[in-house]
Protein backbone atom coordinates (compact mmCIF):
# COMPACT_ATOMS: atom_id res chain seq x y z
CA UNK A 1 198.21 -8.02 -84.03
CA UNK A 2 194.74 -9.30 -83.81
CA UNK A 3 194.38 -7.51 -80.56
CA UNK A 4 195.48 -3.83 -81.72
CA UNK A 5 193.13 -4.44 -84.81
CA UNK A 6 190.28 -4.41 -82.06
CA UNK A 7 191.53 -1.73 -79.91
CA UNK A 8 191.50 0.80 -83.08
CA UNK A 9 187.67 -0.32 -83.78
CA UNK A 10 186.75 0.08 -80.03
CA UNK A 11 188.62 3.59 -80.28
CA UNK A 12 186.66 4.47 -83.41
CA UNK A 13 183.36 4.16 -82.30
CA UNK A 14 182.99 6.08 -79.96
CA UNK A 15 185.67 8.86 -81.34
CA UNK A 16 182.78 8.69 -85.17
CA UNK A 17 179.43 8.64 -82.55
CA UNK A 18 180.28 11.42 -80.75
CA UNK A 19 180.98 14.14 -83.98
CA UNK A 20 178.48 12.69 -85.86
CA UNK A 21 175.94 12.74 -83.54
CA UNK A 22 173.01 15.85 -83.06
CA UNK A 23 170.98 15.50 -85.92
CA UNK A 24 172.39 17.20 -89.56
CA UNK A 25 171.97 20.77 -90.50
CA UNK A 26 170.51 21.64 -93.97
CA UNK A 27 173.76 22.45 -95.35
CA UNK A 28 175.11 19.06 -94.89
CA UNK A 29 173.40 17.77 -97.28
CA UNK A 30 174.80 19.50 -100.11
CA UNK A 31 177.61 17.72 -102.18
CA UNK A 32 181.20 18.84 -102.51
CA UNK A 33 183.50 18.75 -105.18
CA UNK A 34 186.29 17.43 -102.42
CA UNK A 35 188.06 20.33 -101.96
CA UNK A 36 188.45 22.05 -98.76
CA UNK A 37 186.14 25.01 -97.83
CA UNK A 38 187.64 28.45 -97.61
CA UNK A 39 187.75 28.93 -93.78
CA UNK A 40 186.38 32.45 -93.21
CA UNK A 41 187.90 35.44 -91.24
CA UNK A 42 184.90 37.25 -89.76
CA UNK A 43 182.95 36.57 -86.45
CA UNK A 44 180.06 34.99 -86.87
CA UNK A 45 176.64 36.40 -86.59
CA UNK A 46 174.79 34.01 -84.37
CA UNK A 47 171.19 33.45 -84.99
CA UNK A 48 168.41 31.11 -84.17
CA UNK A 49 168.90 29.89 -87.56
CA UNK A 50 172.72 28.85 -86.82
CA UNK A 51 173.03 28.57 -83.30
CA UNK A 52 172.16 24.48 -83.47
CA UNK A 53 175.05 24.17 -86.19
CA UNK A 54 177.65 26.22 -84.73
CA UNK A 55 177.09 24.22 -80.96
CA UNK A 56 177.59 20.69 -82.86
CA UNK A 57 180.93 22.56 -84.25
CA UNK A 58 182.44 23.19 -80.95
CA UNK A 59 180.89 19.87 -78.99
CA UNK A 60 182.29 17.56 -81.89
CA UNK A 61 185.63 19.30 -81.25
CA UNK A 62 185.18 18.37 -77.59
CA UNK A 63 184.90 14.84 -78.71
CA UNK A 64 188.02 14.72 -80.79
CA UNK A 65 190.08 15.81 -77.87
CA UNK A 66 188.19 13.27 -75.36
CA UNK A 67 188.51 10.23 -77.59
CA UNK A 68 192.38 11.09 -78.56
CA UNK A 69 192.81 10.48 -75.52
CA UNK A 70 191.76 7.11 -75.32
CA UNK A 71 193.52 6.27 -78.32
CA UNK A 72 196.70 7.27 -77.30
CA UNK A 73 196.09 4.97 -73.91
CA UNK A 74 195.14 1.98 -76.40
CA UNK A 75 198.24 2.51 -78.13
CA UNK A 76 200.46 2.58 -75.16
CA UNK A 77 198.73 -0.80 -74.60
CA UNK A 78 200.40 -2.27 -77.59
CA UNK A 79 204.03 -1.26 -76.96
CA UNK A 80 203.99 -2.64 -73.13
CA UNK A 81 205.98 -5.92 -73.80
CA UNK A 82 209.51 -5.70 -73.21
CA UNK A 83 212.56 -7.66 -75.10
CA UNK A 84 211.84 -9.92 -77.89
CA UNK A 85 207.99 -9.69 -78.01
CA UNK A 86 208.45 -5.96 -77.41
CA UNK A 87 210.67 -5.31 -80.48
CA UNK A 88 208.47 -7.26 -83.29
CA UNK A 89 205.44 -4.73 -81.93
CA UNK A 90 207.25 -1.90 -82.77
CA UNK A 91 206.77 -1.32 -86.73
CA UNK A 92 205.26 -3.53 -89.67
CA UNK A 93 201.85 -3.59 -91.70
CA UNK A 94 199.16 -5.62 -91.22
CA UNK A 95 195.82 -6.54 -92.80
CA UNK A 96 192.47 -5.10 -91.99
CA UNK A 97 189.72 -7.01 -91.41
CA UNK A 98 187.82 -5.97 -94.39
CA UNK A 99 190.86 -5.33 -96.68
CA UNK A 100 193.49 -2.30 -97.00
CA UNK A 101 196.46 -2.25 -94.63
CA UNK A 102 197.72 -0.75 -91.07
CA UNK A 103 200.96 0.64 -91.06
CA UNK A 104 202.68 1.35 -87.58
CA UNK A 105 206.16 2.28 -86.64
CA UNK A 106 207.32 2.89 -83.08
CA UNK A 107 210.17 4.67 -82.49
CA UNK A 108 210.47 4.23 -78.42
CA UNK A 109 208.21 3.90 -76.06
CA UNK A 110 206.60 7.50 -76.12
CA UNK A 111 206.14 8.17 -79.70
CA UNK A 112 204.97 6.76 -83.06
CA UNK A 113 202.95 6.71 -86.19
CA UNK A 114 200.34 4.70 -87.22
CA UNK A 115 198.98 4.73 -91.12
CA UNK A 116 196.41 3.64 -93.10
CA UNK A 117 195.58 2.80 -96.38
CA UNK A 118 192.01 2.27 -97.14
CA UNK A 119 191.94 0.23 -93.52
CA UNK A 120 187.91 -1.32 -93.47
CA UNK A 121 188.14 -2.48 -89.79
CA UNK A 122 184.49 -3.79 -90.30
CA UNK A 123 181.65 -3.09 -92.78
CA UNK A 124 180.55 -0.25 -91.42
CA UNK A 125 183.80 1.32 -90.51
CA UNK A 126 186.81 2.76 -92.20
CA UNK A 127 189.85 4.44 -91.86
CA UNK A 128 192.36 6.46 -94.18
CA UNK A 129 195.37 8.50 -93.68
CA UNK A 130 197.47 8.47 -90.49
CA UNK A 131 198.18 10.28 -86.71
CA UNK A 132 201.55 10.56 -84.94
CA UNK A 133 202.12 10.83 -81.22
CA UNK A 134 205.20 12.45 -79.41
CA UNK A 135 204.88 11.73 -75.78
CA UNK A 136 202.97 8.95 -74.85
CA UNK A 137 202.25 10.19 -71.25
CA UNK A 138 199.80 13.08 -71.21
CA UNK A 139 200.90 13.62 -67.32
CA UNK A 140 203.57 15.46 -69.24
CA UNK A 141 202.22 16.42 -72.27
CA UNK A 142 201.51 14.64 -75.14
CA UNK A 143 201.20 15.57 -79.11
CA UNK A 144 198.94 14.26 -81.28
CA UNK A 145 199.25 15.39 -85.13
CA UNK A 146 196.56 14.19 -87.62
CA UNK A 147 197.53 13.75 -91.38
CA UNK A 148 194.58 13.72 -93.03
CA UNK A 149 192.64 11.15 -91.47
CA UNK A 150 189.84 10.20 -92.48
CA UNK A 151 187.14 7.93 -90.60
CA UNK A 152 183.98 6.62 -92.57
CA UNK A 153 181.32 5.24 -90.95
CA UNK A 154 177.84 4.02 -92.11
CA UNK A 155 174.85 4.98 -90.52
CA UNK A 156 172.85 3.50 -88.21
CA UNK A 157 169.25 2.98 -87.42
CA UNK A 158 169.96 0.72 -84.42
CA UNK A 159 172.29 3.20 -82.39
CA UNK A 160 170.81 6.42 -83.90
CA UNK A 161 174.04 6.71 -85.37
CA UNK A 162 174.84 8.76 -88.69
CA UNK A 163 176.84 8.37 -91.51
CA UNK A 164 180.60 10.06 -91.03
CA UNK A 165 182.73 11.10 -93.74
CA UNK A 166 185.25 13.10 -92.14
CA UNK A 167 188.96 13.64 -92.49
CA UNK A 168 190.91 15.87 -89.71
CA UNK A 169 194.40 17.60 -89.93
CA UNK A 170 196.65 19.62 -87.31
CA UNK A 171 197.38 19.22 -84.14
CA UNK A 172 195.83 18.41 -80.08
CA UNK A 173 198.01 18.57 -77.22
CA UNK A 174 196.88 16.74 -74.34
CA UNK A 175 197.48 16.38 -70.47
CA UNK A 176 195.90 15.43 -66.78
CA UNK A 177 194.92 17.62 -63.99
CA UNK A 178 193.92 16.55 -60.86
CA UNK A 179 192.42 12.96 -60.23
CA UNK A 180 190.27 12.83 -63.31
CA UNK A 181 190.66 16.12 -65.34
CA UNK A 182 191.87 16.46 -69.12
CA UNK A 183 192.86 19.54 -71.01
CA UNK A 184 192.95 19.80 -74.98
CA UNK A 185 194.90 22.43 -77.00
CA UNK A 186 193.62 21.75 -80.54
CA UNK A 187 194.72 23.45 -83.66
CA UNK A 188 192.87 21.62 -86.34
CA UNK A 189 190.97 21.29 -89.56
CA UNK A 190 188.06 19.07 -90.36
CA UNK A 191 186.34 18.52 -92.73
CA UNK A 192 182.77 16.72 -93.50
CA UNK A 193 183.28 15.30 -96.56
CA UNK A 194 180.36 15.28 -98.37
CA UNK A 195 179.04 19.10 -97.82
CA UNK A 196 182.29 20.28 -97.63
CA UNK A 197 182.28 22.21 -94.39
CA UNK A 198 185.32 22.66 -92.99
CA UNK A 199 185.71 23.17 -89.14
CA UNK A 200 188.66 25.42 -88.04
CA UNK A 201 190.25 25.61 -84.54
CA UNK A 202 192.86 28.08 -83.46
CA UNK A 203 194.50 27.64 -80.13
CA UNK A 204 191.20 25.88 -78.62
CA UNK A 205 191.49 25.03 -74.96
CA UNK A 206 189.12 22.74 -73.53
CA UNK A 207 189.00 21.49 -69.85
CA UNK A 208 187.28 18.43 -68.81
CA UNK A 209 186.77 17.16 -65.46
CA UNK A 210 184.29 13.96 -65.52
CA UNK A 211 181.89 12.75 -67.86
CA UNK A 212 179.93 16.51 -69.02
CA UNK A 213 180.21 16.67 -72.99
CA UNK A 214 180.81 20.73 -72.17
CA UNK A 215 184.06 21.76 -70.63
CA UNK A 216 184.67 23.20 -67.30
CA UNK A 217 186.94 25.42 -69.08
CA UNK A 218 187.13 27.05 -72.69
CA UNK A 219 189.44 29.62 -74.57
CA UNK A 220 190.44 30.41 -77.99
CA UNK A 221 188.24 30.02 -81.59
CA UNK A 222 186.47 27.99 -83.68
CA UNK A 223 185.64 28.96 -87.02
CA UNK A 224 182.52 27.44 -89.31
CA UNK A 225 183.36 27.69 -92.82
CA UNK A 226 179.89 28.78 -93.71
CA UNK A 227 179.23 31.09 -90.40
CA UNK A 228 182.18 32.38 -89.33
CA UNK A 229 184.41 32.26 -86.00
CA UNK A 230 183.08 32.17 -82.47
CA UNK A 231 185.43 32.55 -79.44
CA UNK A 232 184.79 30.36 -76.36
CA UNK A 233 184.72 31.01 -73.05
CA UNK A 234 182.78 29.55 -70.02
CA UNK A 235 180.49 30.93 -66.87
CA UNK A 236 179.83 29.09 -64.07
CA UNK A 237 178.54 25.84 -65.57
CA UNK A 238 177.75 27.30 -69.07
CA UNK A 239 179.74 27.25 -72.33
CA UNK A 240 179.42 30.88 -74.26
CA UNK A 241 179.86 31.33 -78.05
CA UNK A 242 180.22 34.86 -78.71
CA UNK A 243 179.91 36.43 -81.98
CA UNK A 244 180.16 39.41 -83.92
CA UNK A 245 177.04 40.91 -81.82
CA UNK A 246 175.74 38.04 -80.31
CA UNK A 247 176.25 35.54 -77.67
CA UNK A 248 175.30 31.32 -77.16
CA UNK A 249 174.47 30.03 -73.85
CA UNK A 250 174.91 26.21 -73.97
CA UNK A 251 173.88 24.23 -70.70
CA UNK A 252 173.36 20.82 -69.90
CA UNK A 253 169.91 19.99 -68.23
CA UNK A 254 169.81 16.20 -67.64
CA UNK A 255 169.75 14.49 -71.32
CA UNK A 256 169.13 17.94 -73.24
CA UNK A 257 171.12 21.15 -73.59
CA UNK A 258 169.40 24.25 -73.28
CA UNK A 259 170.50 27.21 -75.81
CA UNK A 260 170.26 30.81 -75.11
CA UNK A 261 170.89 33.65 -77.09
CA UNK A 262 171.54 37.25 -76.61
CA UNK A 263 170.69 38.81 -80.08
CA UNK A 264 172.62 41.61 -79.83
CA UNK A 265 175.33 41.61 -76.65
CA UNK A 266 173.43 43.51 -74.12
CA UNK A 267 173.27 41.01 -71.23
CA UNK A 268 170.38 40.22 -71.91
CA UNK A 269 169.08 36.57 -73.89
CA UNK A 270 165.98 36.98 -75.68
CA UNK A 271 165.42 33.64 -77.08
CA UNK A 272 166.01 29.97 -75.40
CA UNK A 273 164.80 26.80 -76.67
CA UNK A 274 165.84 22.99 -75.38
CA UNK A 275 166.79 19.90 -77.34
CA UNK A 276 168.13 16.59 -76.95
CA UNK A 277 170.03 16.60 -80.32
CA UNK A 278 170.82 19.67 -81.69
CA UNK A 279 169.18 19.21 -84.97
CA UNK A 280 168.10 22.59 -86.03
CA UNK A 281 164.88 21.29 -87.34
CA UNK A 282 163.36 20.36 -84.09
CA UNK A 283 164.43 23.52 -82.21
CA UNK A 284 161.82 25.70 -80.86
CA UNK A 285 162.74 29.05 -80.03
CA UNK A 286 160.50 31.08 -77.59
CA UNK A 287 161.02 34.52 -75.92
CA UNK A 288 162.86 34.13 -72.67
């Protein structure tokens, strides 16, 4: 099992550099007791102040649903043989690299549940908790349920990668369209473990079609346990947070998004600034 053992590390890293990347916000940095933030119920009033925080929200959710993906396809890998070799991949425990086991039980060819228990794949990189997959053909349809698990990864200077302490539960339901083209229905909670934030997302449709981190098409909410909710939507090639009063213009402009806010919902944005990683920070805000 040497082989799946790999394929889970090559599926981490890019599943913990994606939500961890965009610099941190300065609640992050405050420590939690470990329990789960109360996940508020009001629309959030976007400001220049929060606007950096709440886009990292919705683009790490985007990654979740891009990089389930290709976990799902590296687990279909591993249940390819057929007969003998087949049957002793389908369930048993194995040893991580760095100590704590892998769990995996599959019970057919389109579903199964993998498990881990304090799973260090490498020094840098850990796993906890488990996922479970009906469906293992997302031409169809596939379900992907997360029980609490939790990926830890150190930081790192080298990649401009930084530290992850997150643990997700709920559920993403994935499928194709057209040649290239993936669709995410997410209902899920995550959680940063060390500030506590919580990330909340009801019903959250996403639409990819090639390699944009900001989706063709978007529907539904996503709710910041310190900000509030946001509902998605998208125009033309721009993603749109809206608010309580307010509305978030997100756009891609080679290597940097550009944010634009309307401050009160007239049509109108009064402040834009660009960055390249979304720490809040950096951002410069100027009258449009």
């Amino acid at each position: 099992m040497y082989y799946l053992k790999k394929s889970l590390i090559c599926l981490a890293l890019p599943l913990v550099t994606l939500t961890a990347c965009g610099g941190s916000s300065g609640s992050s940095s405050t420590e939690s007791n470990g329990d789960v933030a109360e996940i508020p119920s009001s629309q959030a009033n976007i400001t220049t102040n929060n606007a950096s925080e709440l886009t990292q929200a919705v683009l790490s959710n985007s990654s979740i649903g891009n990089s389930s993906s290709n976990m799902v396809n590296l687990i279909s890998d591993q249940i390819s043989p057929r007969g003998a070799a087949r049957a002793s991949l389908l369930s048993g425990s194995e040893d991580c690299p760095g100590g704590g086991t892998l769990n995996y039980d599959m019970a057919n060819e389109t579903s199964g549940k993998f498990s881990f228990s304090h799973c260090e794949l490498s020094s840098e990189l850990s796993f906890d908790g488990g996922f479970s997959v009906n469906g293992i053909d997302i031409t169809k349809g596939m379900l992907i349920s997360y029980d609490a698990f939790n990926m830890k990864m150190a930081a790192s200077a080298l990649n401009n990668y930084q530290a992850m302490d997150d643990t997700i539960s709920g559920t993403i339901r994935l499928s194709l369209f057209g040649d290239a083209g993936i669709t995410s229905v997410q209902n899920l909670v995550r959680q940063h473990n060390p500030s506590g934030i919580s990330i909340s997302s009801n019903n959250l449709q996403m639409s990819f079609n090639g390699n944009s981190l900001l989706p063709d098409q978007a529907s539904g909410t996503l709710t910041h346990s310190d900000y509030g909710s946001v509902n998605l939507s998208t125009s033309g090639a721009s993603l749109l947070l809206t608010g309580e009063a307010s509305t978030l213009k997100v756009e891609q402009q080679g290597g940097s998004y550009v944010l634009s806010l309307d401050e009160d919902n007239d049509g109108n944005f009064e402040q834009t600034t660009t960055t390249t990683n979304l720490n809040a920070n950096d951002l410069v805000w100027a009258a449009i």
